[in-house]
Protein backbone atom coordinates (compact mmCIF):
# COMPACT_ATOMS: atom_id res chain seq x y z
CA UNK A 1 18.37 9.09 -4.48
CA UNK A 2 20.44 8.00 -1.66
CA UNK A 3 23.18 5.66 -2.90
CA UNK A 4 22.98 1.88 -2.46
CA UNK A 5 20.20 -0.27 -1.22
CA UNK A 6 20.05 -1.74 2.10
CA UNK A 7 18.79 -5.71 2.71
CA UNK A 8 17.53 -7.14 6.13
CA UNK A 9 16.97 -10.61 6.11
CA UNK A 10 17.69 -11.40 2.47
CA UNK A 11 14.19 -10.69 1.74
CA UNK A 12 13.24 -6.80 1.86
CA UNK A 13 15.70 -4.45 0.05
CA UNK A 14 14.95 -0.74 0.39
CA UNK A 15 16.28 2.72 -1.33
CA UNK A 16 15.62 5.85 0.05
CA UNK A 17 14.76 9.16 -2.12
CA UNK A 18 15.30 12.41 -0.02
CA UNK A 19 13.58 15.40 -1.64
CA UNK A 20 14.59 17.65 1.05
CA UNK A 21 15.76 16.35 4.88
CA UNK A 22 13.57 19.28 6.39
CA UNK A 23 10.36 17.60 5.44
CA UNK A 24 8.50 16.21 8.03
CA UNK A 25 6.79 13.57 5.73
CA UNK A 26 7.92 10.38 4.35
CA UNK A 27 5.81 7.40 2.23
CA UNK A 28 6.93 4.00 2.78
CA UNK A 29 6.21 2.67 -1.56
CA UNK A 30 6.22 -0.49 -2.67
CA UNK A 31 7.88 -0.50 -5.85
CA UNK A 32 11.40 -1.27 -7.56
CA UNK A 33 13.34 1.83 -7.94
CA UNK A 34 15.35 -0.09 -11.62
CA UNK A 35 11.72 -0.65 -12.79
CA UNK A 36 9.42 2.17 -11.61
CA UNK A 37 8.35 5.34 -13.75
CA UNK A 38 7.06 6.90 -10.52
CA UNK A 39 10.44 8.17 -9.89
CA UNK A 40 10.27 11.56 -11.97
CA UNK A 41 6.86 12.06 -10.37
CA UNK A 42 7.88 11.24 -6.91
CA UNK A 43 10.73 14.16 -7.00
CA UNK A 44 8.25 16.78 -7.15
CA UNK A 45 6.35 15.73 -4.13
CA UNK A 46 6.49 17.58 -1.35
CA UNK A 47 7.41 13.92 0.59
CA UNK A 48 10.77 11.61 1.06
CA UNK A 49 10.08 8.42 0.07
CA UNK A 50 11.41 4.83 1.03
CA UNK A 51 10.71 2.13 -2.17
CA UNK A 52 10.63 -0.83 -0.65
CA UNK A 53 11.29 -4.43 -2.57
CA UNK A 54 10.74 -8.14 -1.82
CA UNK A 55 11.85 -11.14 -3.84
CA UNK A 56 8.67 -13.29 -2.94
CA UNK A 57 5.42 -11.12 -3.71
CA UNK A 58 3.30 -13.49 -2.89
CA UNK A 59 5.02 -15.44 -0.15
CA UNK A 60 6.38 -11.82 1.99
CA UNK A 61 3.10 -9.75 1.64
CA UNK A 62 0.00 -12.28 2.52
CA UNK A 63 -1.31 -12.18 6.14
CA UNK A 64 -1.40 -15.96 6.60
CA UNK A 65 -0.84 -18.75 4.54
CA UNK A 66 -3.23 -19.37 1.39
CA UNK A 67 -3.63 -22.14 -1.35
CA UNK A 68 -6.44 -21.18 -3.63
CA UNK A 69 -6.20 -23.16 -6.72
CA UNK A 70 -3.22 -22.78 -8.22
CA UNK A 71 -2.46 -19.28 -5.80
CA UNK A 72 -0.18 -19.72 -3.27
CA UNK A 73 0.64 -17.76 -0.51
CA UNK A 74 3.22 -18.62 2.50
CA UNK A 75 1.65 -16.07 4.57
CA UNK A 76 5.37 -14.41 5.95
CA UNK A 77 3.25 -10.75 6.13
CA UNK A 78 4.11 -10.27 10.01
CA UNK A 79 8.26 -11.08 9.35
CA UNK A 80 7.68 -8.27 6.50
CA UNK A 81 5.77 -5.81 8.79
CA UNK A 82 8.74 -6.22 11.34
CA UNK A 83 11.31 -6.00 8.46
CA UNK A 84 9.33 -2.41 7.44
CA UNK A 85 9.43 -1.43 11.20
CA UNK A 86 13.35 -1.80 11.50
CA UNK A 87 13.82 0.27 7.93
CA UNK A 88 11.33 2.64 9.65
CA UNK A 89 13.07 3.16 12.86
CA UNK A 90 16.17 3.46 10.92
CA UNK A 91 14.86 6.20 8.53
CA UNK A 92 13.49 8.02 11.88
CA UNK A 93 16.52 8.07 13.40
CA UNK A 94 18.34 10.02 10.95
CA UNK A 95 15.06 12.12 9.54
CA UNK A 96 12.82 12.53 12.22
CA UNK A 97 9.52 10.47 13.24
CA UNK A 98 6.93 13.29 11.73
CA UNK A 99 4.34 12.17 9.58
CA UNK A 100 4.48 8.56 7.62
CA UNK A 101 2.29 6.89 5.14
CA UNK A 102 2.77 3.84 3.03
CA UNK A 103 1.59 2.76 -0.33
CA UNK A 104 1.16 -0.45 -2.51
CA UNK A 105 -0.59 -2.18 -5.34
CA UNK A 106 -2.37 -5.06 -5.64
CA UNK A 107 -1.19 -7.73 -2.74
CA UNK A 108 1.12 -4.34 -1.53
CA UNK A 109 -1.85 -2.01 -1.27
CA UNK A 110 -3.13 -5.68 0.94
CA UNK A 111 -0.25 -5.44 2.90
CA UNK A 112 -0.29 -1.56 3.36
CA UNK A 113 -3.93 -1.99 5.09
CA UNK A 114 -2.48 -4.72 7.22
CA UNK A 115 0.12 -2.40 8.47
CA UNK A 116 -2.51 0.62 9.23
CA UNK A 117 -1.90 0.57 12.48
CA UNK A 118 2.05 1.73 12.07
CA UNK A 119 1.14 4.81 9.19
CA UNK A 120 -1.41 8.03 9.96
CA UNK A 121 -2.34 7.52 6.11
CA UNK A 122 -2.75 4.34 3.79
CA UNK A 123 -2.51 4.11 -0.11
CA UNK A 124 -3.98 0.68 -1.26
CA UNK A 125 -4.65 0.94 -4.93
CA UNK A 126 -6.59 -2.20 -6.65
CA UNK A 127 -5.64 -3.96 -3.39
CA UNK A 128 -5.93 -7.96 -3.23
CA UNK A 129 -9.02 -7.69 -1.18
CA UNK A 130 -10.85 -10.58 -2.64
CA UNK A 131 -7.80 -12.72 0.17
CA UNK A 132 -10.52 -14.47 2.04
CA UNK A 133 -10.95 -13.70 5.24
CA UNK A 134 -8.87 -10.49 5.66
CA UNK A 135 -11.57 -7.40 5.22
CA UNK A 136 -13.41 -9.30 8.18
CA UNK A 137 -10.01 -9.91 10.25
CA UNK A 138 -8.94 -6.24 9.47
CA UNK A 139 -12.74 -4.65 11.21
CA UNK A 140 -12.45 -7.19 14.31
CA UNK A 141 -8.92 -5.59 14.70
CA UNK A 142 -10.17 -2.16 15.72
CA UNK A 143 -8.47 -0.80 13.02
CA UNK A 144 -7.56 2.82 13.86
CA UNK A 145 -10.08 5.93 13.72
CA UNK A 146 -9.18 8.85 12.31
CA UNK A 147 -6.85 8.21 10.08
CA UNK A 148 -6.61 8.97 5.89
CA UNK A 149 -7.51 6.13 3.34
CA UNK A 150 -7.06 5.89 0.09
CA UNK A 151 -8.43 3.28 -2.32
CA UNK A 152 -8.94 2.32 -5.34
CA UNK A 153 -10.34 -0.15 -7.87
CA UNK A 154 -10.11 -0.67 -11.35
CA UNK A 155 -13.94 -0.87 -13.33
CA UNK A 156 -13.53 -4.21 -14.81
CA UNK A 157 -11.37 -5.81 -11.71
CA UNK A 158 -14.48 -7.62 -10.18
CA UNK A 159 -15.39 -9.22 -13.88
CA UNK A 160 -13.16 -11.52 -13.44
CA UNK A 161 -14.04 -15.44 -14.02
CA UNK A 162 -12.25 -16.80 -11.17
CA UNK A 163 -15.25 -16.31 -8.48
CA UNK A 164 -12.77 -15.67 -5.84
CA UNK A 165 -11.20 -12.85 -7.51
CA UNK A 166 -14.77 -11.23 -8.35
CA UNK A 167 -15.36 -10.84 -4.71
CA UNK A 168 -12.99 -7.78 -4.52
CA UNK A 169 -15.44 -5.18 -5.80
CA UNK A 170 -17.78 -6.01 -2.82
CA UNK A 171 -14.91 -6.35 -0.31
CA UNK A 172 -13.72 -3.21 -1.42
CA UNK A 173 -16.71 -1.25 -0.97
CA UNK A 174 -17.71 -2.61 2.56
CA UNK A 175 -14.02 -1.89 4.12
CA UNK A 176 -14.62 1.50 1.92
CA UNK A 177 -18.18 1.93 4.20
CA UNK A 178 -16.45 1.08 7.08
CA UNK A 179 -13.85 2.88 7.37
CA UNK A 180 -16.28 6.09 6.47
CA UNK A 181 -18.20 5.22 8.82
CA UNK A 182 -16.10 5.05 11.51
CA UNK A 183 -14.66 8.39 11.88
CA UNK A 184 -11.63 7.72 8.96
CA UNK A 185 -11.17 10.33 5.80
CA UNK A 186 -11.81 7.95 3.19
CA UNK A 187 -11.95 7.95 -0.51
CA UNK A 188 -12.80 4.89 -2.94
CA UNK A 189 -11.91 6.10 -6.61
CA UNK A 190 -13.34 3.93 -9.68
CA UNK A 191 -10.40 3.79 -11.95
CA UNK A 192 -11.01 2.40 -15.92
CA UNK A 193 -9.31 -0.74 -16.93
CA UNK A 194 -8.70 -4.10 -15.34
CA UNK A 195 -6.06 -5.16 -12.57
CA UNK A 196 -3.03 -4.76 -14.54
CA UNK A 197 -4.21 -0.89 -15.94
CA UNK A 198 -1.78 1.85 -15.41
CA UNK A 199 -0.55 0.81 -12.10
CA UNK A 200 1.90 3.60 -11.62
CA UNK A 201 -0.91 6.39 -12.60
CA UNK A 202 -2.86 5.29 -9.93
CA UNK A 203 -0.27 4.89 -7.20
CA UNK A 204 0.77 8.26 -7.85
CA UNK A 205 -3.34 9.44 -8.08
CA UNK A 206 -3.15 7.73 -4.40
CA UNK A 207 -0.04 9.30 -2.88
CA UNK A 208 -0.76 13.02 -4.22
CA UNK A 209 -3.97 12.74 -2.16
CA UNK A 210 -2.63 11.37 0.56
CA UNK A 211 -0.13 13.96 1.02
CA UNK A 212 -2.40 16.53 -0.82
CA UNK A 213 -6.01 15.61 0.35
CA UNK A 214 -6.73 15.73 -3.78
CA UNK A 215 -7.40 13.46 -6.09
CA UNK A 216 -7.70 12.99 -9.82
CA UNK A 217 -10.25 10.74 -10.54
CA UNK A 218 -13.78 9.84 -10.09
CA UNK A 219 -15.16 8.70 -6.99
């Protein structure tokens, strides 16, 4: 891993792993590099990788601001998105634009959809799609054809007893149907287990696709 981390605006911290500076491939993770057991994984991956990190989950990665009970969200997505752009360009600069995907769980894999239109593949594993509004605000956007998708969504995610959060099995599966059917290479896997299930296992199901066009689990 490259030494140090860089910071831009106090808020996103970033640490770059180069697997080999020939490849022409690089996935833009959110995770924490200290915390992570994709690491050992991510090495054998025929990809660089920058793991990206914010302080305020909740606050840095929602699209607009959000109180929904006692949820709340500041909405600071678009600072983040141009935060991720500068780290981007800076990456490019010294590795070369090629091919670049990102990849995030839960309000991340949210974030990584909202982004699309900067990355020619998206991993959004058991992605916060039950945000209200956003599935609908993502279509209007003429969010970009041909492109790769991955998601995914853990069996027992949409059983939940807050009604809000039961709405992301159905959200899921429409932006799944439209993405299909509008000319993207989709895949929605069914993963077992609830939200907080083996989150690293199915980032890394996500990101071997996305760079392999393979994937481990059911669909």
């Amino acid at each position: 891993m490259k030494a140090g981390q860089e910071c831009y605006n106090n808020n996103m911290k970033h640490a770059e792993l180069i697997n080999d500076p020939e490849l022409n491939r690089t996935v833009y993770l959110f995770t924490s590099p200290e915390d992570s057991g994709l690491l050992p994984h991510l090495k054998s991956l025929p990809a660089n990788f920058v793991l990206l990190e914010v302080d305020d989950w909740n606050g840095e990665l929602s699209p607009w601001p959000l109180k929904a009970g006692k949820m709340q969200f500041a909405g600071r997505g678009e600072e983040t998105l141009a935060e991720l752009l500068g780290i981007k360009e800076m990456h490019e600069s010294q590795y070369g634009s090629g091919k670049a995907f990102i990849a995030g769980y839960s309000l991340a894999g949210l974030f990584s959809l909202y982004a699309h239109r900067y990355f020619d593949g998206i991993v959004s594993c058991s992605s916060s799609l039950w945000f209200p509004g956003f599935t609908d605000r993502l279509k209007g956007s003429g969010i970009d054809r041909e492109k790769r998708f991955y998601l995914s969504l853990g069996e027992r995610e949409e059983q939940s007893r807050n009604q809000l959060l039961a709405t992301v099995g159905d959200q899921t599966r429409g932006l799944y149907e439209y993405l299909r059917n509008n000319g993207n290479d989709c895949v929605l896997v069914s993963n077992p287990g609830g939200h907080f299930d083996q989150p690293d296992e199915r980032l890394l199901m996500g990101i071997r696709w996305i760079l392999e066009g393979q994937t481990n689990g059911s669909k």
